[in-house]
C-alpha atoms as a PDB file:
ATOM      1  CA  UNK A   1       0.000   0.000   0.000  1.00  0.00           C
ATOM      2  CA  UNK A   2       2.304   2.365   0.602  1.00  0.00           C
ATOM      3  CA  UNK A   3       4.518   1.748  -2.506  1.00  0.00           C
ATOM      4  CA  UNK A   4       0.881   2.484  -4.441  1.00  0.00           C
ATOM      5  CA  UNK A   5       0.329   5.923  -2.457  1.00  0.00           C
ATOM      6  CA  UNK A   6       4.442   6.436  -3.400  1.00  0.00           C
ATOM      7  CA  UNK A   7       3.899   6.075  -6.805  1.00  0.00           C
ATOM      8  CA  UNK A   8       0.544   7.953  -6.490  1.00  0.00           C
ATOM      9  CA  UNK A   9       2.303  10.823  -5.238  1.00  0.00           C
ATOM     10  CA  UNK A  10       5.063  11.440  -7.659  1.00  0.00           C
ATOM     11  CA  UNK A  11       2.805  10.665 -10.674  1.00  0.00           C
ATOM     12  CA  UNK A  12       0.371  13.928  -8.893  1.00  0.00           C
ATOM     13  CA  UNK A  13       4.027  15.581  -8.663  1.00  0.00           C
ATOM     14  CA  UNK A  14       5.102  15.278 -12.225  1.00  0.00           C
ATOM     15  CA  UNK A  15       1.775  16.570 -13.652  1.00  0.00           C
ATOM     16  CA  UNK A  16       1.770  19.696 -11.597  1.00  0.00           C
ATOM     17  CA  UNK A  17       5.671  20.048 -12.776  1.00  0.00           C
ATOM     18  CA  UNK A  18       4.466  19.515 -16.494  1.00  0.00           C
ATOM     19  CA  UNK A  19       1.695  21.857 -15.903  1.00  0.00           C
ATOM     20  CA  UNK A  20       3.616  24.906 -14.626  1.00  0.00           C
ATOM     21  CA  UNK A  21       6.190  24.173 -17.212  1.00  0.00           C
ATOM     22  CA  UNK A  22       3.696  24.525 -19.863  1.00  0.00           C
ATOM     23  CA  UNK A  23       1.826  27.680 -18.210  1.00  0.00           C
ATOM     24  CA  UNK A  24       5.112  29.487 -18.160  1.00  0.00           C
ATOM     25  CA  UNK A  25       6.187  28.259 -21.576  1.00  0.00           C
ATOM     26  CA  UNK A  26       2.355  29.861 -22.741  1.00  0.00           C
ATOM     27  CA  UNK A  27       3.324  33.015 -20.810  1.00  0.00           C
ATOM     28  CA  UNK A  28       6.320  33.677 -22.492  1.00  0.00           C
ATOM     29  CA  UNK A  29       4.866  33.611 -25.621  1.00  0.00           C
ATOM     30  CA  UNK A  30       2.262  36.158 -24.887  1.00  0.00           C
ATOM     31  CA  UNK A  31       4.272  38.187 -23.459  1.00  0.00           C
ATOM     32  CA  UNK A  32       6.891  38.256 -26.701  1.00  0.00           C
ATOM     33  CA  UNK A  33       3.849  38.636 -28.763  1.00  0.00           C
ATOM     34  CA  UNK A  34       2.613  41.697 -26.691  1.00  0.00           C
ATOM     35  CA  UNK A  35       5.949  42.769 -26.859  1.00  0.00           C
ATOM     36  CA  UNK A  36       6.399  42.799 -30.980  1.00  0.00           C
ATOM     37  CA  UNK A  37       2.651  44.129 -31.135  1.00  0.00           C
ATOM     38  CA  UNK A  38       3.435  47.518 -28.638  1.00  0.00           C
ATOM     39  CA  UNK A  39       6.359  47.631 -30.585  1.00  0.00           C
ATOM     40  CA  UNK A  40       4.747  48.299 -33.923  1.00  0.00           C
ATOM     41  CA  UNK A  41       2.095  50.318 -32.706  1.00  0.00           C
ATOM     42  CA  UNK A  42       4.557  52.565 -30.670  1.00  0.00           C
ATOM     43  CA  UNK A  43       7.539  52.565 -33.338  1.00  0.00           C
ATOM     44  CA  UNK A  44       6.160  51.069 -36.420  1.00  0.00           C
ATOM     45  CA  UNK A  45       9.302  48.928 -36.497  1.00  0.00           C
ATOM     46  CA  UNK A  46       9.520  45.093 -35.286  1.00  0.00           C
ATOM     47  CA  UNK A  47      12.085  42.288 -34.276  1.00  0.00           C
ATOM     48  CA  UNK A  48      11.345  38.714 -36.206  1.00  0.00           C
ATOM     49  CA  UNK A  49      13.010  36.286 -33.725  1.00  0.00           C
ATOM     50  CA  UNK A  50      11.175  32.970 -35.081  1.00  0.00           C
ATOM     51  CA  UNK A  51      13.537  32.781 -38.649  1.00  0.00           C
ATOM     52  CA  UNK A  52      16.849  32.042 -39.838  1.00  0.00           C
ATOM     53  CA  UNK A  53      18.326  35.032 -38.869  1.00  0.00           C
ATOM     54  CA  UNK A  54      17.095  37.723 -36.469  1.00  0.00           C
ATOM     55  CA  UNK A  55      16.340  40.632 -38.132  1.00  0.00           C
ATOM     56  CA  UNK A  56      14.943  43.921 -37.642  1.00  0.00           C
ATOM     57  CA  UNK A  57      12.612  45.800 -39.949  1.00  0.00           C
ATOM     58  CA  UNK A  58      12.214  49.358 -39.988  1.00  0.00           C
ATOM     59  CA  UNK A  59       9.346  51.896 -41.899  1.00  0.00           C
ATOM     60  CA  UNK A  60       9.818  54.984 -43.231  1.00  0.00           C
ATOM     61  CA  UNK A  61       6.373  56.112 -44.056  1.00  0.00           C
ATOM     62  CA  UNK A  62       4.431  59.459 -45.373  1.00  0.00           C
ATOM     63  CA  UNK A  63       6.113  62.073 -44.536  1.00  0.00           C
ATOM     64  CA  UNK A  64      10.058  62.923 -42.862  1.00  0.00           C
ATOM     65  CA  UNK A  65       9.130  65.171 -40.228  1.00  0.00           C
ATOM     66  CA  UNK A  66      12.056  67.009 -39.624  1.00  0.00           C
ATOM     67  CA  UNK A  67      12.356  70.454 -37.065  1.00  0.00           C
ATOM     68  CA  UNK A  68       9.387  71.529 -37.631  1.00  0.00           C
ATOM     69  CA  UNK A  69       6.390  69.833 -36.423  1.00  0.00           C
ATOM     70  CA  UNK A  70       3.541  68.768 -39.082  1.00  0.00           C
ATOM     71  CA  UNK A  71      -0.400  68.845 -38.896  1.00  0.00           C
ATOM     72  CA  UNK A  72      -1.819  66.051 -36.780  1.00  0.00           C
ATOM     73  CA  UNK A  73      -3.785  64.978 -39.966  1.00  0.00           C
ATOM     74  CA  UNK A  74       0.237  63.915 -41.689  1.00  0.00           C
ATOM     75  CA  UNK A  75       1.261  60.524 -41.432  1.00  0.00           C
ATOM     76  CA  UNK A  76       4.656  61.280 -40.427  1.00  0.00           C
ATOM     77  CA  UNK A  77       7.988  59.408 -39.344  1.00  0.00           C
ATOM     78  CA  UNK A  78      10.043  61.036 -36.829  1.00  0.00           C
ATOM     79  CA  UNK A  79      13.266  61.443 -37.446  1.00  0.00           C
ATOM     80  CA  UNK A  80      14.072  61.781 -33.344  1.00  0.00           C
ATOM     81  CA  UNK A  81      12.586  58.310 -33.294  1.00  0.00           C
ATOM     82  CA  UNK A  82      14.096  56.613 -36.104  1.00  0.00           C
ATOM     83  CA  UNK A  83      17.745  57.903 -35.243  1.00  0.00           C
ATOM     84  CA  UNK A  84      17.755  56.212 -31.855  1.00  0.00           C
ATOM     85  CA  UNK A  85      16.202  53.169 -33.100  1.00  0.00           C
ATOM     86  CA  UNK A  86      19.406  52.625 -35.470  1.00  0.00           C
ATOM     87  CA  UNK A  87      21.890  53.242 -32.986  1.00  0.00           C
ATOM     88  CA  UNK A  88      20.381  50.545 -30.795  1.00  0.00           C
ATOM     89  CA  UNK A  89      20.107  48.200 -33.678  1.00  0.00           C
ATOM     90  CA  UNK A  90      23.795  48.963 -34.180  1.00  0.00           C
ATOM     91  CA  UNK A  91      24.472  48.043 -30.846  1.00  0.00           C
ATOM     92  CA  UNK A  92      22.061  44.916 -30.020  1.00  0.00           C
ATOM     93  CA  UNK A  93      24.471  42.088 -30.782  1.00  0.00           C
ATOM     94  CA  UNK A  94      20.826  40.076 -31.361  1.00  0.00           C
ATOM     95  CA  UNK A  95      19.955  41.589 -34.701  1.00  0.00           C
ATOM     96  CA  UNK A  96      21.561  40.780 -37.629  1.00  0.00           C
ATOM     97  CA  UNK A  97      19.887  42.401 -39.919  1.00  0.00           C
ATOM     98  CA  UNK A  98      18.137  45.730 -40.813  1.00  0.00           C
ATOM     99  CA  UNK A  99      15.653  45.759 -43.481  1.00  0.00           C
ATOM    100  CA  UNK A 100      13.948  49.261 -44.300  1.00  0.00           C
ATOM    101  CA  UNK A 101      10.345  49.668 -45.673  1.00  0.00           C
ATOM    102  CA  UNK A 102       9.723  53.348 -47.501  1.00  0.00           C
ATOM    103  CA  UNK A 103       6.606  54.272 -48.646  1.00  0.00           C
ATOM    104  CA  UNK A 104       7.494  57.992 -48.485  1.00  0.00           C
ATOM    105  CA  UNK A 105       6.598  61.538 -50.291  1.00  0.00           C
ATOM    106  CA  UNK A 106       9.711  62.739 -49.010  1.00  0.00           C
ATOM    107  CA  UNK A 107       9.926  65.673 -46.344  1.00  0.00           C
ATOM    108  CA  UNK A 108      12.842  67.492 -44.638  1.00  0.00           C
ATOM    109  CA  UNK A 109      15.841  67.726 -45.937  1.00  0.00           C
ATOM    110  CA  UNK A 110      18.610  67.751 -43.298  1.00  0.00           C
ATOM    111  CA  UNK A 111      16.521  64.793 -41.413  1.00  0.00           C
ATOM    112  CA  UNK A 112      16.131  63.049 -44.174  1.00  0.00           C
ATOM    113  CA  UNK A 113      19.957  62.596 -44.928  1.00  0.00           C
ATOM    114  CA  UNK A 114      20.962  62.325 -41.088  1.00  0.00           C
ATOM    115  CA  UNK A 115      18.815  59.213 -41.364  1.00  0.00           C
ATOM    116  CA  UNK A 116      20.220  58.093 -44.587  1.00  0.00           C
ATOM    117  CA  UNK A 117      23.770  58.843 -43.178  1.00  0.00           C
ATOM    118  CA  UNK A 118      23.300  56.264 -40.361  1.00  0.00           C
ATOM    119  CA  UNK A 119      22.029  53.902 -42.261  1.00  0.00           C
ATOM    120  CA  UNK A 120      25.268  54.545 -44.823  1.00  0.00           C
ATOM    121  CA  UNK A 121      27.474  54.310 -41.900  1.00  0.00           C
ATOM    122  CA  UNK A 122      25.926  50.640 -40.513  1.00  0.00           C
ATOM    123  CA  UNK A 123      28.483  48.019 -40.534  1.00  0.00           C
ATOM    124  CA  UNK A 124      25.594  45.288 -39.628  1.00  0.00           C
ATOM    125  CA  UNK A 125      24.172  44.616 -43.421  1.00  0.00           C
ATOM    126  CA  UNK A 126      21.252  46.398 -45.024  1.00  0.00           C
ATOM    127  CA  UNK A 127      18.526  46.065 -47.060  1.00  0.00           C
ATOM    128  CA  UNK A 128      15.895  48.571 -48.746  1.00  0.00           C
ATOM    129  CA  UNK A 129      13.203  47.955 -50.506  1.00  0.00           C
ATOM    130  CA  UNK A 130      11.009  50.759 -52.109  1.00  0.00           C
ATOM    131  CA  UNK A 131       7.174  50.280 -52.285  1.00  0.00           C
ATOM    132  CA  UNK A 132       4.674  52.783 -53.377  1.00  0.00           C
ATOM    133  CA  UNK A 133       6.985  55.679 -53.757  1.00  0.00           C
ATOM    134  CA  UNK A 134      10.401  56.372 -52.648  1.00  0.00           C
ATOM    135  CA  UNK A 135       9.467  60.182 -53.469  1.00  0.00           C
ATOM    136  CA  UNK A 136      12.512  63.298 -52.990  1.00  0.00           C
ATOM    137  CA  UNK A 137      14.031  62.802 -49.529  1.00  0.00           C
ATOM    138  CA  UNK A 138      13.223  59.204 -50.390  1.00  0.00           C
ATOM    139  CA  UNK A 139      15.426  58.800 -53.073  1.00  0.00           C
ATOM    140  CA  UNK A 140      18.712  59.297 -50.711  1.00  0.00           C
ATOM    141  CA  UNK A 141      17.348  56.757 -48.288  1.00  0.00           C
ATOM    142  CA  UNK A 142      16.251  54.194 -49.959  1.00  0.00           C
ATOM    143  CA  UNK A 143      20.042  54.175 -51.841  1.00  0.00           C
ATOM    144  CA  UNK A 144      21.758  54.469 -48.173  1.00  0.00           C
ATOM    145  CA  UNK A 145      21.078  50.237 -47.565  1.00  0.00           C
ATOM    146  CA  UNK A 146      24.189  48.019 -48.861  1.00  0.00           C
ATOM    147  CA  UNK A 147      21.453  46.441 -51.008  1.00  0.00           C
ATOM    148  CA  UNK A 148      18.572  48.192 -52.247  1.00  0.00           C
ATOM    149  CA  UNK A 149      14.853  47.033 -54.532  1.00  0.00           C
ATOM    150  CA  UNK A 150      12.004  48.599 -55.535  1.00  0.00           C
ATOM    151  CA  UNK A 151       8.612  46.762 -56.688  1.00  0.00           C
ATOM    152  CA  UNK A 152       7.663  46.621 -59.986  1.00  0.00           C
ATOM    153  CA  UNK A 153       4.656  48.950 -58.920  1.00  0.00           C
ATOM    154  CA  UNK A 154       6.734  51.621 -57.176  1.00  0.00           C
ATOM    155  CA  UNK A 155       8.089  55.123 -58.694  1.00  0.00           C
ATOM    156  CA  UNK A 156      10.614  57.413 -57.229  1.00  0.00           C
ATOM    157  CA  UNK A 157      10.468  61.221 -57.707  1.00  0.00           C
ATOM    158  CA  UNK A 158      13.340  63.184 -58.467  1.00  0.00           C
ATOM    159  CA  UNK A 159      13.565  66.711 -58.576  1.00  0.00           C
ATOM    160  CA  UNK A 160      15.639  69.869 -57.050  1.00  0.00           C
ATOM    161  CA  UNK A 161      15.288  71.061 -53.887  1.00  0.00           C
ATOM    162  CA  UNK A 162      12.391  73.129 -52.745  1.00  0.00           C
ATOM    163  CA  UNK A 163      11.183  75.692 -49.468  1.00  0.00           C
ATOM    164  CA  UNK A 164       7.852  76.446 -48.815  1.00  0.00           C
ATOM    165  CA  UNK A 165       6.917  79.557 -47.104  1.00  0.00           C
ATOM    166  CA  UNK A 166       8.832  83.457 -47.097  1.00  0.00           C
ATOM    167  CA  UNK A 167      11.922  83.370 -49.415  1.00  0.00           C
ATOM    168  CA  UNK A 168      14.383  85.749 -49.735  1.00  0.00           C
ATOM    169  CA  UNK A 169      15.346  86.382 -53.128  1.00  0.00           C
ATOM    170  CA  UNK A 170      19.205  87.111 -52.744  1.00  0.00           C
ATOM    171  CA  UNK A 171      21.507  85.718 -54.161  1.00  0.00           C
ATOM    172  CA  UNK A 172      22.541  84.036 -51.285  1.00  0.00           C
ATOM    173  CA  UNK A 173      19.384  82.119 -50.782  1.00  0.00           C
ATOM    174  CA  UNK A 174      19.801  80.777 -54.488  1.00  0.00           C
ATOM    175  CA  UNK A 175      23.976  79.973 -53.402  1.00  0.00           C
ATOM    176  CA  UNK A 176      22.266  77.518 -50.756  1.00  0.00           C
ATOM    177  CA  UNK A 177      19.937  75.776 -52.523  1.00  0.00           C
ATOM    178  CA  UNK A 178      22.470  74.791 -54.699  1.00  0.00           C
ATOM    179  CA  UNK A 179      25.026  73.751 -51.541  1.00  0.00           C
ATOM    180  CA  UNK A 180      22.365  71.738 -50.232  1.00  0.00           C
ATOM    181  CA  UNK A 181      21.268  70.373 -53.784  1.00  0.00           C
ATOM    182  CA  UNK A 182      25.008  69.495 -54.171  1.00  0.00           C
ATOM    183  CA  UNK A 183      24.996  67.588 -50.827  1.00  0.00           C
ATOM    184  CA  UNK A 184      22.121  65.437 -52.185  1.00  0.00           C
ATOM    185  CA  UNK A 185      23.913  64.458 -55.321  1.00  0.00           C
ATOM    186  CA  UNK A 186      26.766  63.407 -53.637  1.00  0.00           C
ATOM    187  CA  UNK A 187      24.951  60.781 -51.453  1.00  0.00           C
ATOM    188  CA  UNK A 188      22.744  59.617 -53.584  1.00  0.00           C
ATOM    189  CA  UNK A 189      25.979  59.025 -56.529  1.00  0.00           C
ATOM    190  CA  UNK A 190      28.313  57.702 -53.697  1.00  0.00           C
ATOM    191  CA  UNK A 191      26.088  55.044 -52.711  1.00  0.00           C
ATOM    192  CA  UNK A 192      24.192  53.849 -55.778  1.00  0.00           C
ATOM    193  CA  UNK A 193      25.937  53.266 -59.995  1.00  0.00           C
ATOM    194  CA  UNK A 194      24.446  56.375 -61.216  1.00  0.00           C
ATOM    195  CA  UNK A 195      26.705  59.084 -62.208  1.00  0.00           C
ATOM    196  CA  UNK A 196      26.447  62.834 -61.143  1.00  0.00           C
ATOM    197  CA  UNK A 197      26.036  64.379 -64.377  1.00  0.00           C
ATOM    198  CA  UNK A 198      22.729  62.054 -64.912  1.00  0.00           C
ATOM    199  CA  UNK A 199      21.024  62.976 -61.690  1.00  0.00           C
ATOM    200  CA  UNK A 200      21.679  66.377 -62.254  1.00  0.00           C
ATOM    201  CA  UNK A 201      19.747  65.663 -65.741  1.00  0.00           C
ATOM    202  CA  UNK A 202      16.796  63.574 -64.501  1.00  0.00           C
ATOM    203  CA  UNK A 203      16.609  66.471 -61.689  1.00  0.00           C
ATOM    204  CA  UNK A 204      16.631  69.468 -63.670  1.00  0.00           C
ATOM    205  CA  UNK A 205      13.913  67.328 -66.897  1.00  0.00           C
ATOM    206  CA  UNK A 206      11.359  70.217 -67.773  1.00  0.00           C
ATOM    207  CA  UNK A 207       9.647  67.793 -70.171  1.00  0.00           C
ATOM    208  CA  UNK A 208       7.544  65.041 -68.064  1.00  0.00           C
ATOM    209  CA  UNK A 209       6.338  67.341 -64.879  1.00  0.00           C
ATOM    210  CA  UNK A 210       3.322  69.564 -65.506  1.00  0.00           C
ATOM    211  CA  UNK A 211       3.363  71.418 -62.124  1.00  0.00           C
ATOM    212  CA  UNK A 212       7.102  70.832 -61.217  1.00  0.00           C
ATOM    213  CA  UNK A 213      10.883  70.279 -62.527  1.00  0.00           C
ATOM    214  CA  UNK A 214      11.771  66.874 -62.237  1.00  0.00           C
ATOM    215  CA  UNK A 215      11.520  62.772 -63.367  1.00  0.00           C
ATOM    216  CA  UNK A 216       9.421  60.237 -62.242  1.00  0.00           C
ATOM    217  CA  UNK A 217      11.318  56.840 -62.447  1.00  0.00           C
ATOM    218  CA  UNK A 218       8.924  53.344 -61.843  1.00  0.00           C
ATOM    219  CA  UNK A 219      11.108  50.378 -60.371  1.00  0.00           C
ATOM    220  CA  UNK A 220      12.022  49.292 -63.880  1.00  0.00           C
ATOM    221  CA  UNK A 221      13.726  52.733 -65.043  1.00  0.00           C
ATOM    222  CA  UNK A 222      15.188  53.247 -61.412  1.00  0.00           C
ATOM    223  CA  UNK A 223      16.989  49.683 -61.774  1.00  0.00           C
ATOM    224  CA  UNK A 224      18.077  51.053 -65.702  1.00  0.00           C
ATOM    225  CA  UNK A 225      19.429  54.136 -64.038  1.00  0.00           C
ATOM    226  CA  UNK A 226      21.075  52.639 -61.667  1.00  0.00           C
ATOM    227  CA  UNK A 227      19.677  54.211 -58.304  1.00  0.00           C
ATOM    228  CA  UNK A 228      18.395  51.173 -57.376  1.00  0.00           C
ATOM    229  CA  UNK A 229      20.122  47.433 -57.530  1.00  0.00           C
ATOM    230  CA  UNK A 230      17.337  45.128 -58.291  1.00  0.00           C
ATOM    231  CA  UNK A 231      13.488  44.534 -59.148  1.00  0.00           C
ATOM    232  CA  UNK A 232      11.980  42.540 -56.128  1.00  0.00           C
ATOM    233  CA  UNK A 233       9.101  42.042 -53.166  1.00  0.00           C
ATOM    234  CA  UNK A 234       9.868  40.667 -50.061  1.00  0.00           C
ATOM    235  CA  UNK A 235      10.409  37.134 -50.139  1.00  0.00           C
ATOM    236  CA  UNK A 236      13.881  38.151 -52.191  1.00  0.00           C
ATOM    237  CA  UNK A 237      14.724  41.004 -49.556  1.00  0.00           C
ATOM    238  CA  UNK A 238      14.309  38.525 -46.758  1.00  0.00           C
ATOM    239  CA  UNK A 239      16.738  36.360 -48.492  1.00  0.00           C
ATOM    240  CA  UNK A 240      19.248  38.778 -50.011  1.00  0.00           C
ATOM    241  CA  UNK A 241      19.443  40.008 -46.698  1.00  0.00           C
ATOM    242  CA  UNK A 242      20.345  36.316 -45.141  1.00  0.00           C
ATOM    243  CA  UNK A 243      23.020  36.031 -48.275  1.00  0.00           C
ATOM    244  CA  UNK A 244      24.572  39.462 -46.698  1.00  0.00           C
ATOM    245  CA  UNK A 245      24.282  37.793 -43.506  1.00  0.00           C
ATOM    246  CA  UNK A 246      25.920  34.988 -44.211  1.00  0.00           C
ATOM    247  CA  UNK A 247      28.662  36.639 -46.439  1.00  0.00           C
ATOM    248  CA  UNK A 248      29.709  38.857 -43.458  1.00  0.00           C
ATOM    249  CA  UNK A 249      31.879  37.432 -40.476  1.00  0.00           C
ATOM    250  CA  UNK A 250      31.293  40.739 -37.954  1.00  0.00           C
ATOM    251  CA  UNK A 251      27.157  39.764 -38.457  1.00  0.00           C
ATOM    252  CA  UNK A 252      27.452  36.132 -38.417  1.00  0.00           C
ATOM    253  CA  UNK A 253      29.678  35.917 -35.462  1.00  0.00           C
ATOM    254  CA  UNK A 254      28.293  35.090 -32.055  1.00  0.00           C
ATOM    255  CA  UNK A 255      28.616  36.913 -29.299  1.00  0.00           C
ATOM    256  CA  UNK A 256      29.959  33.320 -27.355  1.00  0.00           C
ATOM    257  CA  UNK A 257      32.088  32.952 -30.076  1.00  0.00           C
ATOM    258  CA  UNK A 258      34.176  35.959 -30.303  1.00  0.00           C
ATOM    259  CA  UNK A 259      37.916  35.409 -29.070  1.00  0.00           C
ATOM    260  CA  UNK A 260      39.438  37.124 -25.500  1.00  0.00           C
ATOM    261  CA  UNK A 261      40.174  40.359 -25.773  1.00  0.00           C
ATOM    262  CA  UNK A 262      43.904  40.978 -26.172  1.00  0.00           C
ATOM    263  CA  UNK A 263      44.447  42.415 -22.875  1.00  0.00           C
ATOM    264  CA  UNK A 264      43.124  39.193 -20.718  1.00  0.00           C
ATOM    265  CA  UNK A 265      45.681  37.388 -23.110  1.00  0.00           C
ATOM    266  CA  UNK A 266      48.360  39.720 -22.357  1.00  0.00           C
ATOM    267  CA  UNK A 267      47.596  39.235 -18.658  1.00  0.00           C
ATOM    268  CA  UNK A 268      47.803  35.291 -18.886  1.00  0.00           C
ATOM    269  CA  UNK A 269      50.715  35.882 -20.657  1.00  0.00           C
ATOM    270  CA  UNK A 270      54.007  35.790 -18.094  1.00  0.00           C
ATOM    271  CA  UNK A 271      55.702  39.042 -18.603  1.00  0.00           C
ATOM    272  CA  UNK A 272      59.721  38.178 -19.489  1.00  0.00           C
ATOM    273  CA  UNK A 273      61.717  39.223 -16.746  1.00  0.00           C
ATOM    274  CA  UNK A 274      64.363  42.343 -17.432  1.00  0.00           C
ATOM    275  CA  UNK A 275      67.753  42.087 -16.041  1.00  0.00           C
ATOM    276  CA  UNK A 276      67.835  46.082 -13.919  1.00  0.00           C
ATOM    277  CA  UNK A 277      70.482  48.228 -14.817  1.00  0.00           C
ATOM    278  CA  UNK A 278      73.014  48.853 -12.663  1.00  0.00           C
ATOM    279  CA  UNK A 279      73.324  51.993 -10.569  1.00  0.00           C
ATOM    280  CA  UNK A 280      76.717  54.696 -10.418  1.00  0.00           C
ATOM    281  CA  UNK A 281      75.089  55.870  -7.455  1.00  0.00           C
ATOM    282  CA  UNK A 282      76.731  58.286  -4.446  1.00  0.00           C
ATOM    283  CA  UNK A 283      78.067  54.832  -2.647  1.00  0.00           C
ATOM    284  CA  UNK A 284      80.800  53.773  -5.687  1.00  0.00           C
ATOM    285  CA  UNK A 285      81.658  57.313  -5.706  1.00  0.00           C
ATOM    286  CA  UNK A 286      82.436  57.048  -2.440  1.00  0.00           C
ATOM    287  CA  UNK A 287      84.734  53.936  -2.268  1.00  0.00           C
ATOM    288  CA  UNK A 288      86.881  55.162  -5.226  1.00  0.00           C
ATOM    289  CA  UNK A 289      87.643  58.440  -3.029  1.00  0.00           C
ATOM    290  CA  UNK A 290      88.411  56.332  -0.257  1.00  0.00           C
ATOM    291  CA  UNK A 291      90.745  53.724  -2.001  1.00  0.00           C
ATOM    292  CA  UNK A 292      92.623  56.707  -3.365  1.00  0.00           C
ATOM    293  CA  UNK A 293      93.040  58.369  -0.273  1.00  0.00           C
ATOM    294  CA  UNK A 294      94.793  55.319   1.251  1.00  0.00           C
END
């Protein structure tokens, strides 16, 4: 009998263990899926965790908002929200990979290329991919990734640079469009194939705008042009992005993995022992005066 109430007992035991293993097990996942969902409803962004690699995918959206604050009706991204995002994704030694969504009219200038900047500057690899419209501002951003497509669908605007509101019309106003202009050109031609004197062309076309000064490239002519590197959707950014991946040792290196630092080897290291020099101190001078005295 009591061998039966024994084996009673740790048969109860077991099945509360596999119980609470399984309620916490169901907890976590809720909680990681609450986690991704307040994450794209407070950043727009979101960390896949469940694939190959784990990668992080960012939105640009609408409208750069840049110093100035835009009308509540705007679908805006932030550029104060977007530039710490990056730098943590630089840092997080979880993520991988960045892949960047635009859907964008364009928007402020100087925001617009600190974001594009950062994303130039990444070591961990990059991927863009342009749906909709990569429009203005867009055009520099979507050609800061290492790797960058546009849908079939999708057209990008390009065109010079504009201010709304009170101009001064000086000469001086007119010098920094063009310094600003000229800042554009060189980002855009340092990180895509197409050469200067060909943006300055499709940016200064008279001949296709009604209402503006400009081009409007779809994803077949942007690819031609060479602002953008290939013709895809997202099942081939996904996996150019795990060929970068792959293809880079600093991404696919594991934290566990990476060696000692070179100072905890140095320690470990025994230090070769120096012979001292000797020293002519006060004392020999001493016994030489007293050896010739005697």
């Amino acid at each position: 009998m009591r061998k039966e109430q024994q084996l009673q007992q740790e048969i109860e035991e077991n099945e509360q263990e596999n119980e609470q293993e399984n309620e916490q097990e169901n907890e976590q996942e809720v909680t990681a899926d609450d986690q991704q969902t307040s994450q794209i409803l407070q950043t727009g962004s979101i960390t896949g965790t469940k694939g190959k690699h784990v990668i992080h995918c960012l939105t640009i959206i609408g409208q750069v908002e840049g110093h100035f604050i835009l009308p509540a009706q705007n679908k805006t991204t932030k550029y104060e929200h977007v530039i710490p995002q990056l730098v943590a994704i630089e840092q997080d030694p979880d993520i991988e990979g960045l892949v960047i969504i635009l859907n964008t009219v364009g928007g402020d200038v100087e925001a617009g290329l600190a974001i594009a900047e950062l994303i130039a500057g990444m070591k961990k690899p990059t991927v863009s991919l342009v749906l909709g419209g990569g429009h203005s501002i867009g055009v520099p951003l979507a050609c800061s990734a290492k790797y960058s497509l546009i849908a079939p669908s999708a057209t990008m605007t390009i065109h010079p640079v504009r201010m709304n509101g009170l101009v001064l019309g000086v000469p001086q106003t007119l010098s920094y469009f063009d310094k600003m202009q000229e800042r554009i050109v060189r980002f855009v031609t340092d990180n895509s194939t197409i050469s200067p004197e060909r943006f300055r062309e499709l940016m200064m076309n008279t001949g296709e705008m009604v209402m503006d000064v400009g081009t409007v490239l779809d994803g077949e002519s942007a690819v031609k042009e060479g602002l953008i590197d290939e013709l895809g959707g997202l099942s081939r950014v996904v996996e150019k992005l795990y060929e970068l991946i792959e293809s880079n040792p600093a991404g696919a290196e594991k934290p566990e993995d990476k060696p000692q630092p070179a100072k905890e080897e140095a320690a470990k290291t025994p230090k070769p022992k120096t012979a001292k020099p000797k020293r002519s101190g006060t004392k020999s001078r001493v016994r030489k005066a007293k050896e010739a005295a005697q």
